[in-house]
PDB file of N, CA and C in Angstrom:
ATOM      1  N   UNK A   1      85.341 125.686 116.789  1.00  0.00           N
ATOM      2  CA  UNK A   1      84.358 125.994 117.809  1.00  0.00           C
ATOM      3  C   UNK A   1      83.203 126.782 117.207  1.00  0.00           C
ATOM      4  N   UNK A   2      83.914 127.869 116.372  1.00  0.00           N
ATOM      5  CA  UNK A   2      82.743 128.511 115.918  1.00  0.00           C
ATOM      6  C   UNK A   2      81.750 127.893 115.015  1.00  0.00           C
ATOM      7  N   UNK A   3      82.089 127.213 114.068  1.00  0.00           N
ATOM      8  CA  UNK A   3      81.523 126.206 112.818  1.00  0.00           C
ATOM      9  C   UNK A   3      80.516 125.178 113.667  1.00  0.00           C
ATOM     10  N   UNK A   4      81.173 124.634 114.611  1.00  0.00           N
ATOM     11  CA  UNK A   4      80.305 123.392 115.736  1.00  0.00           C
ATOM     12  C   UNK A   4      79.013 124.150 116.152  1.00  0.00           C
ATOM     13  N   UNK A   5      78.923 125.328 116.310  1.00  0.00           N
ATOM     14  CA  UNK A   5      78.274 126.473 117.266  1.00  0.00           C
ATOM     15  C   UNK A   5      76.979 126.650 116.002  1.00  0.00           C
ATOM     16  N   UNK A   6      77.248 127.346 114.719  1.00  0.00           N
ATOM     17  CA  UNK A   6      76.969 127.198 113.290  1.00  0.00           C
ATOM     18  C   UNK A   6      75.848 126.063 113.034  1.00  0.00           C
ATOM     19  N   UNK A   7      76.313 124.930 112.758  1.00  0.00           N
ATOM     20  CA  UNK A   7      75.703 123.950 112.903  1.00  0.00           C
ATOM     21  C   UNK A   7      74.754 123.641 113.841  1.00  0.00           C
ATOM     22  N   UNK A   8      75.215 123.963 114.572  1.00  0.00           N
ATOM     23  CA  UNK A   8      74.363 123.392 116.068  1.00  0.00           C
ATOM     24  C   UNK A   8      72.867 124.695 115.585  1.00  0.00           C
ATOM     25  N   UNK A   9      73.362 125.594 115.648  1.00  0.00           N
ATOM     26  CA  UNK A   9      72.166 126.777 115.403  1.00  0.00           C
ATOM     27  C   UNK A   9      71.531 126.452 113.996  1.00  0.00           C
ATOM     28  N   UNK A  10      72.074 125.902 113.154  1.00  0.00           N
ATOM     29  CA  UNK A  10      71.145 125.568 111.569  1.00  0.00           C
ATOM     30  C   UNK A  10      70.507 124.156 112.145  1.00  0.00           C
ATOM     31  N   UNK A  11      71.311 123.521 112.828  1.00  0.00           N
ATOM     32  CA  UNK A  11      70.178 122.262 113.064  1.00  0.00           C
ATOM     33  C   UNK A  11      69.138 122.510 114.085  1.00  0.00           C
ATOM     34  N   UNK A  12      69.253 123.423 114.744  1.00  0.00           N
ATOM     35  CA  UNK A  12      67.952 123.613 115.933  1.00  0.00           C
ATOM     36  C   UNK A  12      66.752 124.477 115.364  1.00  0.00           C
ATOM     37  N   UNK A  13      67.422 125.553 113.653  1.00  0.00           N
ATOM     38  CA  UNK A  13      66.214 125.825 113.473  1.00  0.00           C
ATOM     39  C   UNK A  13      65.275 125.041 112.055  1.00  0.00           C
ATOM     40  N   UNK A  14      66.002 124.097 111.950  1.00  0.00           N
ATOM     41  CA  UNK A  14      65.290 123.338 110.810  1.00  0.00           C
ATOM     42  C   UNK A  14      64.395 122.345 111.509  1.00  0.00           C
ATOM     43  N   UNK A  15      65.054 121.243 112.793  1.00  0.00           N
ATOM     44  CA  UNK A  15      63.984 120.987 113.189  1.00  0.00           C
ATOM     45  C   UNK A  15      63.131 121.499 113.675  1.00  0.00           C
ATOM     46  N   UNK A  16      63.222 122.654 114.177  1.00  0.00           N
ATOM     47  CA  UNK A  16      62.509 123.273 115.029  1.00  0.00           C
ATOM     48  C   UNK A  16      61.554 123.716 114.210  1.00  0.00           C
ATOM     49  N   UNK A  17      61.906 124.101 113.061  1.00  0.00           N
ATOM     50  CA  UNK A  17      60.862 124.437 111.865  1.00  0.00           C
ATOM     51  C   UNK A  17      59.769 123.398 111.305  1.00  0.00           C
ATOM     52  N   UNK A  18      60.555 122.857 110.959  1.00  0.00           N
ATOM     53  CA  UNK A  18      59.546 121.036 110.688  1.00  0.00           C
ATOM     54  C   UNK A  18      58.827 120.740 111.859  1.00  0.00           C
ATOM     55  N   UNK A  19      58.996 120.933 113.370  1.00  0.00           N
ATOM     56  CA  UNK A  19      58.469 120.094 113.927  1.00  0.00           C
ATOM     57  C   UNK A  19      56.878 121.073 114.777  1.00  0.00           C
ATOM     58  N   UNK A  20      57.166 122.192 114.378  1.00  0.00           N
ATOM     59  CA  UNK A  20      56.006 122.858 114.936  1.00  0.00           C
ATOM     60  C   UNK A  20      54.123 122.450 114.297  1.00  0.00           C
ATOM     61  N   UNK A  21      53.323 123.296 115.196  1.00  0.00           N
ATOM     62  CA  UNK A  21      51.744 122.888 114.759  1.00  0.00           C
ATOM     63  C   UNK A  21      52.101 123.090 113.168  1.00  0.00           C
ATOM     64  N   UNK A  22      50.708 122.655 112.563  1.00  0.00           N
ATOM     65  CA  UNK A  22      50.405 122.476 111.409  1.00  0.00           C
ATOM     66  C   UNK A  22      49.977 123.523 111.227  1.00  0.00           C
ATOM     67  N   UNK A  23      50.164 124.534 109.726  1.00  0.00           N
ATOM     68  CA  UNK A  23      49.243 126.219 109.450  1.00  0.00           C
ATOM     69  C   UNK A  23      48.224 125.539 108.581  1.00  0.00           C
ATOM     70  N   UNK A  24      47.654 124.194 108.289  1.00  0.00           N
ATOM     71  CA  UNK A  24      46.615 123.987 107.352  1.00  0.00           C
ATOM     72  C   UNK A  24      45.283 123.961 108.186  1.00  0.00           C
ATOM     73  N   UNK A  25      44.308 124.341 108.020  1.00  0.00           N
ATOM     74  CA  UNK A  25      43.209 124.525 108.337  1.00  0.00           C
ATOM     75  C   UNK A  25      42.338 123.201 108.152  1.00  0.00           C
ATOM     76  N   UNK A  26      42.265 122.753 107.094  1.00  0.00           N
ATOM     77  CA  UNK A  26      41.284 121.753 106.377  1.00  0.00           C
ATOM     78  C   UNK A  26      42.534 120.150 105.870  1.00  0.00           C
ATOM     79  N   UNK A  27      42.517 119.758 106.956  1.00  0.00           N
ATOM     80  CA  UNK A  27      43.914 118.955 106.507  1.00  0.00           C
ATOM     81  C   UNK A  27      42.792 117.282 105.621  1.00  0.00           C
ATOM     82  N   UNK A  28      41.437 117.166 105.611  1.00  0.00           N
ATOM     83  CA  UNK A  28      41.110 116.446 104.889  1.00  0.00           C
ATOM     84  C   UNK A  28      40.436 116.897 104.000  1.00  0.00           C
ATOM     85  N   UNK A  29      40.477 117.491 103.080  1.00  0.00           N
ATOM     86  CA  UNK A  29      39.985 118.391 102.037  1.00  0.00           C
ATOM     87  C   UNK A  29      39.768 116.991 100.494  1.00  0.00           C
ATOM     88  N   UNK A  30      38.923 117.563 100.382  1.00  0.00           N
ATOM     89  CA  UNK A  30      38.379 116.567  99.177  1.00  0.00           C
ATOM     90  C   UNK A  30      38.810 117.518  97.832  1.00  0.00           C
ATOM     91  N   UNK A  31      38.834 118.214  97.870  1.00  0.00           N
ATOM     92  CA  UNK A  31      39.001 119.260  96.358  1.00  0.00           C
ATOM     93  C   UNK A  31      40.739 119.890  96.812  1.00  0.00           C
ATOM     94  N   UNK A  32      41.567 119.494  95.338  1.00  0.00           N
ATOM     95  CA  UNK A  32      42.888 119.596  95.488  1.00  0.00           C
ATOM     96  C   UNK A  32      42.918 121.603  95.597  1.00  0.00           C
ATOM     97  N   UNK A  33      44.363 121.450  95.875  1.00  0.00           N
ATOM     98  CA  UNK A  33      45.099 123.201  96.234  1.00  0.00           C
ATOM     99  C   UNK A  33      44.870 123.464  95.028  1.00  0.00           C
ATOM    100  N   UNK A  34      45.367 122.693  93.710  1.00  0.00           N
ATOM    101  CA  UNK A  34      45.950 123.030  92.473  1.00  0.00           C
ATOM    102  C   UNK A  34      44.921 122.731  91.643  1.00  0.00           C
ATOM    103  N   UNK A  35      43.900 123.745  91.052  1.00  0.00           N
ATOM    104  CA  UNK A  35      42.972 122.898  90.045  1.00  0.00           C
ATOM    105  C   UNK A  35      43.476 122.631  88.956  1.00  0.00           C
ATOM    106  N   UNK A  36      44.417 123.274  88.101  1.00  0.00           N
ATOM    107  CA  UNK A  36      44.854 123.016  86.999  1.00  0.00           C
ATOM    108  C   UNK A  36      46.533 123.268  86.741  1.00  0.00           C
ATOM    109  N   UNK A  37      46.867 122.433  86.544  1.00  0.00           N
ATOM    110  CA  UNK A  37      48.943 122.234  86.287  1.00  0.00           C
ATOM    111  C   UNK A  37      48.622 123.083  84.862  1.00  0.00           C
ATOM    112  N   UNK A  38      49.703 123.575  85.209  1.00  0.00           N
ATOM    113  CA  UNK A  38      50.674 124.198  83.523  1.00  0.00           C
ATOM    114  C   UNK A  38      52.106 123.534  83.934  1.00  0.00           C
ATOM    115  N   UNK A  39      51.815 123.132  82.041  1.00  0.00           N
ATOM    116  CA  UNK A  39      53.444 122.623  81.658  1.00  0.00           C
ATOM    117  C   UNK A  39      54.474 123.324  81.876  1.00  0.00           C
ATOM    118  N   UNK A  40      55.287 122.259  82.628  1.00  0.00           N
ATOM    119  CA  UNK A  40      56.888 122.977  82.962  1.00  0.00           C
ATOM    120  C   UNK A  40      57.381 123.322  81.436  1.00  0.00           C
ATOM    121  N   UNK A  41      58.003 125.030  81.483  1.00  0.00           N
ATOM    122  CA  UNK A  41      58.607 125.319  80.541  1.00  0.00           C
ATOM    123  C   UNK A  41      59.552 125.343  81.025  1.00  0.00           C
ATOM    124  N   UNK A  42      61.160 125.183  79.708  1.00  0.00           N
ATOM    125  CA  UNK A  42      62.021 125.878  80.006  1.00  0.00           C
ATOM    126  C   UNK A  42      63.142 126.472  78.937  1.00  0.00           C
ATOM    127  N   UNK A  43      63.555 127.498  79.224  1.00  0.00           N
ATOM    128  CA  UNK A  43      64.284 128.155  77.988  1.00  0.00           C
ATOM    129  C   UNK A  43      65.085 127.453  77.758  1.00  0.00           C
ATOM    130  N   UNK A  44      64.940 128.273  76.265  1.00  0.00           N
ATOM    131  CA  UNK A  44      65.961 127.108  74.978  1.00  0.00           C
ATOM    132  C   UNK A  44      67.291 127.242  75.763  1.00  0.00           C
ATOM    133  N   UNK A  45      68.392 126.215  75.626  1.00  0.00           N
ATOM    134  CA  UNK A  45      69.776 126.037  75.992  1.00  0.00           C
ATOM    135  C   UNK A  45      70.712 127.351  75.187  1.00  0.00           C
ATOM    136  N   UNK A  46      71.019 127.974  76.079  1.00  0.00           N
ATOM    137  CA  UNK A  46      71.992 128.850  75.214  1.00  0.00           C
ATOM    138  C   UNK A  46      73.582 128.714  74.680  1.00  0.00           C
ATOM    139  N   UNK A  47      73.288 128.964  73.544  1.00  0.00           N
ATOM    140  CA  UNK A  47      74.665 128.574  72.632  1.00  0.00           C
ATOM    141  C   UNK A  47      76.034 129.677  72.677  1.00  0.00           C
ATOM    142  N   UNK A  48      76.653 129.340  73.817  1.00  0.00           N
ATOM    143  CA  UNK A  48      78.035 130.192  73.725  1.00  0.00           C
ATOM    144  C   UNK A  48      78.549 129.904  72.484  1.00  0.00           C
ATOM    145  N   UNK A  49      79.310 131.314  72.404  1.00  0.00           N
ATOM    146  CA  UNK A  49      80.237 131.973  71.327  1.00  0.00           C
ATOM    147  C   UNK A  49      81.375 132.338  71.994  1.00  0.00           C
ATOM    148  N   UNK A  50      82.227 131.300  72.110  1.00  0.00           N
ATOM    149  CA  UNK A  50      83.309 131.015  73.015  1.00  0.00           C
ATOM    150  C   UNK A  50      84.698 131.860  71.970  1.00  0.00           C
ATOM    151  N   UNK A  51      85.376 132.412  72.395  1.00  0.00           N
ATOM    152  CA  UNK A  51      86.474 132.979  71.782  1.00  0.00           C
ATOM    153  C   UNK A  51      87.702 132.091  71.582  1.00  0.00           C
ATOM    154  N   UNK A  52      88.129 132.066  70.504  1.00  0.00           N
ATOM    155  CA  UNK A  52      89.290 130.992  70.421  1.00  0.00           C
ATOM    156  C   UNK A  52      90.509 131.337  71.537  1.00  0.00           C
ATOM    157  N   UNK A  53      91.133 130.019  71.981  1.00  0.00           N
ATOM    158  CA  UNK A  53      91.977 130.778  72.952  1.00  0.00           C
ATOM    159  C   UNK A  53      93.586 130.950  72.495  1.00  0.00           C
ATOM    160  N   UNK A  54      93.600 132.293  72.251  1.00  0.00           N
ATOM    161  CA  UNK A  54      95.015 132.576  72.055  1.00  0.00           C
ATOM    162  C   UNK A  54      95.453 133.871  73.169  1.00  0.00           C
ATOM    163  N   UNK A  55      97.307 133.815  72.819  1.00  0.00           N
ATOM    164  CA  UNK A  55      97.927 134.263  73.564  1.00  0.00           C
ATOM    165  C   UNK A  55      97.676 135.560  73.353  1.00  0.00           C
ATOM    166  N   UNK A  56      97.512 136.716  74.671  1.00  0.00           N
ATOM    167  CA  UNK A  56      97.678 137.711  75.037  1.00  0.00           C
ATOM    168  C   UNK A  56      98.671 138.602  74.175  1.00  0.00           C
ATOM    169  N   UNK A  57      99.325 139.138  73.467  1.00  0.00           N
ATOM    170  CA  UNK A  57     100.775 140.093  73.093  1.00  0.00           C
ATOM    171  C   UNK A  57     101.117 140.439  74.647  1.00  0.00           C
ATOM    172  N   UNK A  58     102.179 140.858  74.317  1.00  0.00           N
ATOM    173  CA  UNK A  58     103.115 140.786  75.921  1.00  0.00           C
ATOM    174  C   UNK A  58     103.345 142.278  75.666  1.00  0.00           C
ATOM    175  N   UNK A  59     102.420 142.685  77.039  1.00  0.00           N
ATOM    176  CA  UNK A  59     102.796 144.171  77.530  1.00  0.00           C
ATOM    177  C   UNK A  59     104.106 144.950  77.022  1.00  0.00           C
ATOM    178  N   UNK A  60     104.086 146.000  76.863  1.00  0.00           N
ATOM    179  CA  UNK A  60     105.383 146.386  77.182  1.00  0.00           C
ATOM    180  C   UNK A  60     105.501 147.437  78.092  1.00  0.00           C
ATOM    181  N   UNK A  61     106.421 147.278  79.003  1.00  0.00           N
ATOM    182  CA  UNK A  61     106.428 147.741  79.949  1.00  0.00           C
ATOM    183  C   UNK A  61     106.386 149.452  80.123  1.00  0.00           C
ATOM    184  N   UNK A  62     106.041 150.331  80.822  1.00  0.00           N
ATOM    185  CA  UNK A  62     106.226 151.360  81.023  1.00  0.00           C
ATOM    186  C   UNK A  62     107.556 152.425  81.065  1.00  0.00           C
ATOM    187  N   UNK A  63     107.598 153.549  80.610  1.00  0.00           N
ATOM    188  CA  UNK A  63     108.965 154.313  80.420  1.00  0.00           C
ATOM    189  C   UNK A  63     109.462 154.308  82.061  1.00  0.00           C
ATOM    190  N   UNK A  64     110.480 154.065  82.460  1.00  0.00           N
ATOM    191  CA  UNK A  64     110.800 154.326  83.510  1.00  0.00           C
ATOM    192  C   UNK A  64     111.850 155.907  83.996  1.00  0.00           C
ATOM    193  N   UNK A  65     111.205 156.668  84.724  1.00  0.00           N
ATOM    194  CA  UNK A  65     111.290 158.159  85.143  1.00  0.00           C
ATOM    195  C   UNK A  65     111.540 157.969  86.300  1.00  0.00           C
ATOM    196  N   UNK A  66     112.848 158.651  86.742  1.00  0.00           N
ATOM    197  CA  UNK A  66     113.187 158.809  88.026  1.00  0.00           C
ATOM    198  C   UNK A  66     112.830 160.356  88.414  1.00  0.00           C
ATOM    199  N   UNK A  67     112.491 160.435  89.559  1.00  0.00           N
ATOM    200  CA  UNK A  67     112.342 161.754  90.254  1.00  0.00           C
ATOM    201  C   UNK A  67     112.980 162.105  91.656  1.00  0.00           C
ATOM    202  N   UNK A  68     114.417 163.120  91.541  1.00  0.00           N
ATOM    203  CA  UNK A  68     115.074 162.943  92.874  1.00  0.00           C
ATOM    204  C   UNK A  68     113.794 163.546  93.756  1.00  0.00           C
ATOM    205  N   UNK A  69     114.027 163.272  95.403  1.00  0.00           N
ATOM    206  CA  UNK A  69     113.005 163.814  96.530  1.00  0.00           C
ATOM    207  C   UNK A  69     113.747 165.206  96.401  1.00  0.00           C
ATOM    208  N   UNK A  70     112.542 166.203  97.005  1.00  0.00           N
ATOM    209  CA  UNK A  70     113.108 167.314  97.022  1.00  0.00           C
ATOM    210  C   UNK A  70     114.016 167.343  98.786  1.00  0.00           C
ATOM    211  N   UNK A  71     114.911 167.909  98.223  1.00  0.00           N
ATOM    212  CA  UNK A  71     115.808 168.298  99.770  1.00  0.00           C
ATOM    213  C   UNK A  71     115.436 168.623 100.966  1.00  0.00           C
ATOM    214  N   UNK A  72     115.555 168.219 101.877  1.00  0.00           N
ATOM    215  CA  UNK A  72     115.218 168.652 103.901  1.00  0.00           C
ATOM    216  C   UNK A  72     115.117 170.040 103.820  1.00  0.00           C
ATOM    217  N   UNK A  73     114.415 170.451 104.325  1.00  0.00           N
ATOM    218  CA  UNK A  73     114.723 172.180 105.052  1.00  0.00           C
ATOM    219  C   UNK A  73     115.836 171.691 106.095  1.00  0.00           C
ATOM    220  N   UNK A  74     116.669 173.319 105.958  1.00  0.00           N
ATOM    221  CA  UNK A  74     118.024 172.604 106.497  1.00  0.00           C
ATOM    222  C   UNK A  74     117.809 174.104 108.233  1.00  0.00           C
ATOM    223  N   UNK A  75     116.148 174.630 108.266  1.00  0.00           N
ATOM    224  CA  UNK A  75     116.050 175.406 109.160  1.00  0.00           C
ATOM    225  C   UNK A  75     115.816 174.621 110.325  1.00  0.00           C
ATOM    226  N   UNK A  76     116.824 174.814 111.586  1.00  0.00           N
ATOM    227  CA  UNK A  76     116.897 174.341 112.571  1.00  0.00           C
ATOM    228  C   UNK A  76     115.371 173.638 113.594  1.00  0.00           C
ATOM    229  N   UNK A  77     115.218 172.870 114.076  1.00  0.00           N
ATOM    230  CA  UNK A  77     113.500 172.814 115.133  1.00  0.00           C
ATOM    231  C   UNK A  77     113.661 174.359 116.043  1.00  0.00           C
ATOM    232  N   UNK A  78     112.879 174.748 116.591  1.00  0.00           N
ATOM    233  CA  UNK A  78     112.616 175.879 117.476  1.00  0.00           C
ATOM    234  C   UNK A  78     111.592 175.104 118.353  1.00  0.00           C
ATOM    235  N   UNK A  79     111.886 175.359 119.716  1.00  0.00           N
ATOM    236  CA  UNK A  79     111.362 175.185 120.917  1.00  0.00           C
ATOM    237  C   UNK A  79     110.538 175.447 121.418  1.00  0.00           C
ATOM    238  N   UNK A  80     109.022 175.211 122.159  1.00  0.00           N
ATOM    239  CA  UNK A  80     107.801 176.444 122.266  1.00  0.00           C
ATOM    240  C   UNK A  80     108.545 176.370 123.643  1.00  0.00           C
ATOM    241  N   UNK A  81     108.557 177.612 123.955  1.00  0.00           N
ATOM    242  CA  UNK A  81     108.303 178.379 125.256  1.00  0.00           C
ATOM    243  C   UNK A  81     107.569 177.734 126.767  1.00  0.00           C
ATOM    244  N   UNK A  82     108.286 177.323 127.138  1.00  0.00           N
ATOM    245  CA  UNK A  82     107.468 176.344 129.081  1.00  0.00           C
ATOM    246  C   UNK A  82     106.364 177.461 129.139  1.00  0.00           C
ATOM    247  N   UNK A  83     104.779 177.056 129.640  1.00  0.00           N
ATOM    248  CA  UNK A  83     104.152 177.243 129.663  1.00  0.00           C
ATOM    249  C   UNK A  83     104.495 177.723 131.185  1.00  0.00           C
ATOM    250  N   UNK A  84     103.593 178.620 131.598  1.00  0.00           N
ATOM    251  CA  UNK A  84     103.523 178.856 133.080  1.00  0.00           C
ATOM    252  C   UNK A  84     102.628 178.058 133.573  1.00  0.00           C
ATOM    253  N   UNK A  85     102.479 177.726 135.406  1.00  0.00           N
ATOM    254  CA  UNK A  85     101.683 176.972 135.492  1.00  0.00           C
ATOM    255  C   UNK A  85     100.668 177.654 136.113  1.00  0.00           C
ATOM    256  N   UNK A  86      99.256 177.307 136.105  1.00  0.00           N
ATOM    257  CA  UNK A  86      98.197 177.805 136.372  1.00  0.00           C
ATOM    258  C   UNK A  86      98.576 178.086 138.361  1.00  0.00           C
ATOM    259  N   UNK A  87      97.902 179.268 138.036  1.00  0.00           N
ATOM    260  CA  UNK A  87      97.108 180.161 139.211  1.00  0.00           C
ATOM    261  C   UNK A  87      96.121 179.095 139.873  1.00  0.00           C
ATOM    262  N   UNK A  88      96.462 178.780 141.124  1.00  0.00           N
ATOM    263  CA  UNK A  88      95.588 178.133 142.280  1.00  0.00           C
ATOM    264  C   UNK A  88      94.639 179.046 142.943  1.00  0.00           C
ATOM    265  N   UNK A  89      93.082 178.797 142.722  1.00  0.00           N
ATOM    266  CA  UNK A  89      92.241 179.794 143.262  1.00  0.00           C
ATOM    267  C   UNK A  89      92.847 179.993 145.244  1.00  0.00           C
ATOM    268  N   UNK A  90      92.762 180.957 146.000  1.00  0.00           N
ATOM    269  CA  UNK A  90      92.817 181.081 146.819  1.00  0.00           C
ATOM    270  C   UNK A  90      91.688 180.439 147.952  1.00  0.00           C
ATOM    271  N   UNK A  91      91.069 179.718 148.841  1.00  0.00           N
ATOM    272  CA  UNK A  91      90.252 179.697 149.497  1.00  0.00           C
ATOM    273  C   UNK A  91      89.736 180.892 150.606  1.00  0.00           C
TER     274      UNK A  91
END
């Protein structure tokens, strides 16, 4: 549903884009936009220096350390005290 929804919104603003007024001013113009082209350059192809592929050495694993938990407090819960209940103003 959502993707259908997606679509539907990329296709309403592309035509919608294409199909509006024209922003050119002078649409029969005798003298081009571009007076003079420059040659497409493009950089030289770059030459990876690919690493041969070999195997990893195999980890070795970490020292293994146990740590007992430290012990419960063995002091009982304690109870708070019932609150009193509030004082009703008098009318």
């Amino acid at each position: 549903m959502i993707v259908a929804l997606a679509l539907l919104a990329i296709g309403y603003l592309v035509f919608s884009a294409n199909s509006g007024p024209s922003t050119s001013v002078d649409v029969n113009s005798t003298t081009p936009a571009v007076e003079t082209t420059s040659p497409m350059t493009e950089a030289p192809a770059a030459t990876p220096n690919a690493a041969p592929m070999t195997e990893a050495p195999a980890a070795t694993p970490a020292p293994t350390t146990t740590t007992e938990a430290a012990p419960a407090s063995e002091t009982p819960a304690t109870t708070a005290p019932a609150a009193e209940p509030a004082a009703t103003p008098a009318n």
